[in-house]
C-alpha atoms as a PDB file:
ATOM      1  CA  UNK A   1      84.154 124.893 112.980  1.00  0.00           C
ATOM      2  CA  UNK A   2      87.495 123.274 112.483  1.00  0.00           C
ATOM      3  CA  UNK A   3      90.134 123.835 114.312  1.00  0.00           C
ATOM      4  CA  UNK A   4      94.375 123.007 113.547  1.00  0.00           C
ATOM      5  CA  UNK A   5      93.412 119.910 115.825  1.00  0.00           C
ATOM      6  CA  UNK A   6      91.577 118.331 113.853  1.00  0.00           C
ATOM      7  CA  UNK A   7      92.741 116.245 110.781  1.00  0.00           C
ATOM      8  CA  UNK A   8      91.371 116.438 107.653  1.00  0.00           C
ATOM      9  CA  UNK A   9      90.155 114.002 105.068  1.00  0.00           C
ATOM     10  CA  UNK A  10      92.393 113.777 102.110  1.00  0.00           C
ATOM     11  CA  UNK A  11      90.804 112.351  98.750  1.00  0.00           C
ATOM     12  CA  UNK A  12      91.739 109.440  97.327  1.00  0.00           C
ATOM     13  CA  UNK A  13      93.218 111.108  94.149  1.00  0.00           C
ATOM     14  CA  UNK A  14      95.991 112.828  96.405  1.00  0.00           C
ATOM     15  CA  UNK A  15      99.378 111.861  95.615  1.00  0.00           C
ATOM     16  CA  UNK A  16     102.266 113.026  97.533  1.00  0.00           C
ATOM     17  CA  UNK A  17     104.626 115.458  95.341  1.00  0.00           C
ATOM     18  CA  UNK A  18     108.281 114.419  95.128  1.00  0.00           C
ATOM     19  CA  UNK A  19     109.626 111.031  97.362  1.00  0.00           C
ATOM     20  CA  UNK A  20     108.707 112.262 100.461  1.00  0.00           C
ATOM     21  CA  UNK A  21     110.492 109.874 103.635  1.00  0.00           C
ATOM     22  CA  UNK A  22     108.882 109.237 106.523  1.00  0.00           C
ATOM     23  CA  UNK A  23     111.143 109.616 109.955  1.00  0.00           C
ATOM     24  CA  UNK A  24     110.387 106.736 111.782  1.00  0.00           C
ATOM     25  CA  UNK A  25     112.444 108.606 114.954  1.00  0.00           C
ATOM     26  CA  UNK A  26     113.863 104.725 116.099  1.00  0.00           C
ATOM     27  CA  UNK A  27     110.238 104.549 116.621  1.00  0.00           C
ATOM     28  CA  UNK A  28     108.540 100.847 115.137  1.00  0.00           C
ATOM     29  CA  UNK A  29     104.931 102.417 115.551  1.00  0.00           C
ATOM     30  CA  UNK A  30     106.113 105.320 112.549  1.00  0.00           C
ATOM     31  CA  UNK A  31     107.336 102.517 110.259  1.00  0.00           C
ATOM     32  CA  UNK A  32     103.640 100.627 110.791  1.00  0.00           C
ATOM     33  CA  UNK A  33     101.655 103.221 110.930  1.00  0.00           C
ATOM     34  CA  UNK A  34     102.821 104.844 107.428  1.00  0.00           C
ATOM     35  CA  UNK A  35     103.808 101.106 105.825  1.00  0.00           C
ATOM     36  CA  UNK A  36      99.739 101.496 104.366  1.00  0.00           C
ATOM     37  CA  UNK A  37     100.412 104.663 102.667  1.00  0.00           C
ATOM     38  CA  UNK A  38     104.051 103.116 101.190  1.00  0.00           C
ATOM     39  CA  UNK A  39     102.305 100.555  99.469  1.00  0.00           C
ATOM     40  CA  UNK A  40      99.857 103.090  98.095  1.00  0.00           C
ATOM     41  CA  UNK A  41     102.151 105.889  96.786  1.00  0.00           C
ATOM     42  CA  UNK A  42     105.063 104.021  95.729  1.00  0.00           C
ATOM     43  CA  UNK A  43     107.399 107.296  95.559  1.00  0.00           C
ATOM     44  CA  UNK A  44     106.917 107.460  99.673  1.00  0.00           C
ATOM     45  CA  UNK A  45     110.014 105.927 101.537  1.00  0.00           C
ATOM     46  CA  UNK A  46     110.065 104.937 105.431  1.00  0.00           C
ATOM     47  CA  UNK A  47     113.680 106.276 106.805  1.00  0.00           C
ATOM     48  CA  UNK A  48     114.339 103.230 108.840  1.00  0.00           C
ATOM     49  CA  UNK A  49     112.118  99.877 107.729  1.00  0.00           C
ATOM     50  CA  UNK A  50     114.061  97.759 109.728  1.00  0.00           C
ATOM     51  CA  UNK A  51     112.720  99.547 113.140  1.00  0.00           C
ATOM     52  CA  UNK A  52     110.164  97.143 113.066  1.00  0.00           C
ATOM     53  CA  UNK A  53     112.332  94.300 114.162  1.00  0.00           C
ATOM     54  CA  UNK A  54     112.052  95.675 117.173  1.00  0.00           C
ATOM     55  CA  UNK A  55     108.455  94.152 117.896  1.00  0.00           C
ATOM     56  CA  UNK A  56     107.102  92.527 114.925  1.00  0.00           C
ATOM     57  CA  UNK A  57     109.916  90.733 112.436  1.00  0.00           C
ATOM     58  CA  UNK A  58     107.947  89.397 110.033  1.00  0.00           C
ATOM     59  CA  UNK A  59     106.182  92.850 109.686  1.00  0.00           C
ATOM     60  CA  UNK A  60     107.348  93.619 105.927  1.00  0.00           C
ATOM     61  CA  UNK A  61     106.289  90.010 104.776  1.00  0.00           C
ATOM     62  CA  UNK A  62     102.878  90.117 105.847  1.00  0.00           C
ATOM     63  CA  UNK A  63     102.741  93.439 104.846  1.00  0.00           C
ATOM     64  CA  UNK A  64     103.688  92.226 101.377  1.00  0.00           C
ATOM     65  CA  UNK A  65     101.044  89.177 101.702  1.00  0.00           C
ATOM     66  CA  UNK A  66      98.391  91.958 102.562  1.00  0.00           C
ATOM     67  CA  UNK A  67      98.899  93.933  99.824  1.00  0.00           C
ATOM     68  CA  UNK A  68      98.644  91.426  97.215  1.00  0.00           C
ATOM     69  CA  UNK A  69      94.837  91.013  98.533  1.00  0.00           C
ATOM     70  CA  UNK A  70      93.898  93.810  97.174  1.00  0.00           C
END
Protein backbone atom coordinates (compact mmCIF):
# COMPACT_ATOMS: atom_id res chain seq x y z
CA UNK A 1 0.00 0.00 0.00
CA UNK A 2 1.08 3.55 -0.51
CA UNK A 3 1.02 5.87 1.78
CA UNK A 4 1.20 10.24 1.43
CA UNK A 5 4.97 9.41 2.33
CA UNK A 6 5.87 8.02 -0.32
CA UNK A 7 6.63 9.78 -3.71
CA UNK A 8 5.43 8.77 -6.75
CA UNK A 9 6.86 8.17 -10.17
CA UNK A 10 5.85 10.74 -12.65
CA UNK A 11 6.09 9.74 -16.49
CA UNK A 12 8.23 11.19 -18.67
CA UNK A 13 5.43 12.81 -20.82
CA UNK A 14 4.43 15.07 -17.71
CA UNK A 15 4.79 18.62 -18.27
CA UNK A 16 4.18 21.10 -15.65
CA UNK A 17 0.96 23.38 -16.49
CA UNK A 18 1.57 27.13 -16.49
CA UNK A 19 5.43 28.62 -15.38
CA UNK A 20 5.46 27.20 -12.22
CA UNK A 21 8.68 28.89 -9.83
CA UNK A 22 10.43 27.05 -7.62
CA UNK A 23 11.13 28.83 -3.97
CA UNK A 24 14.53 28.23 -3.38
CA UNK A 25 13.77 29.66 0.52
CA UNK A 26 17.68 31.40 0.46
CA UNK A 27 18.30 27.79 0.33
CA UNK A 28 21.34 26.75 -2.57
CA UNK A 29 20.30 22.95 -2.20
CA UNK A 30 16.43 24.10 -3.80
CA UNK A 31 18.14 25.92 -6.70
CA UNK A 32 20.36 22.45 -7.42
CA UNK A 33 18.14 20.15 -6.70
CA UNK A 34 15.29 21.51 -9.21
CA UNK A 35 18.12 23.13 -11.83
CA UNK A 36 17.54 19.24 -13.66
CA UNK A 37 13.94 19.71 -14.05
CA UNK A 38 14.58 23.65 -15.40
CA UNK A 39 16.48 22.45 -18.14
CA UNK A 40 13.81 19.88 -18.91
CA UNK A 41 10.56 21.95 -18.81
CA UNK A 42 11.71 25.17 -19.99
CA UNK A 43 8.43 27.09 -18.67
CA UNK A 44 9.78 26.12 -14.88
CA UNK A 45 11.64 29.15 -13.21
CA UNK A 46 13.95 28.87 -9.93
CA UNK A 47 12.93 32.11 -7.65
CA UNK A 48 16.44 32.90 -6.71
CA UNK A 49 19.33 31.25 -9.23
CA UNK A 50 21.88 33.19 -7.81
CA UNK A 51 21.53 31.26 -4.24
CA UNK A 52 23.93 29.04 -5.52
CA UNK A 53 26.81 31.40 -5.15
CA UNK A 54 26.63 30.61 -1.93
CA UNK A 55 28.57 27.17 -2.33
CA UNK A 56 29.12 26.38 -5.85
CA UNK A 57 29.69 29.66 -8.34
CA UNK A 58 30.22 28.16 -11.33
CA UNK A 59 27.01 26.04 -10.73
CA UNK A 60 24.87 27.52 -13.77
CA UNK A 61 27.90 27.06 -16.24
CA UNK A 62 28.43 23.56 -15.73
CA UNK A 63 24.99 23.13 -15.54
CA UNK A 64 24.81 24.61 -19.02
CA UNK A 65 27.96 22.35 -20.17
CA UNK A 66 25.88 19.29 -18.82
CA UNK A 67 23.02 19.86 -20.60
CA UNK A 68 24.44 20.22 -23.92
CA UNK A 69 25.58 16.37 -23.42
CA UNK A 70 22.56 15.26 -23.86
Amino acid sequence: MIGDDVARYLPTAATPEGSPCISTYEDHRMAMAFAPCAYRFPGLRIEDPAVVSKSYPGFWTDMEKFAQLR
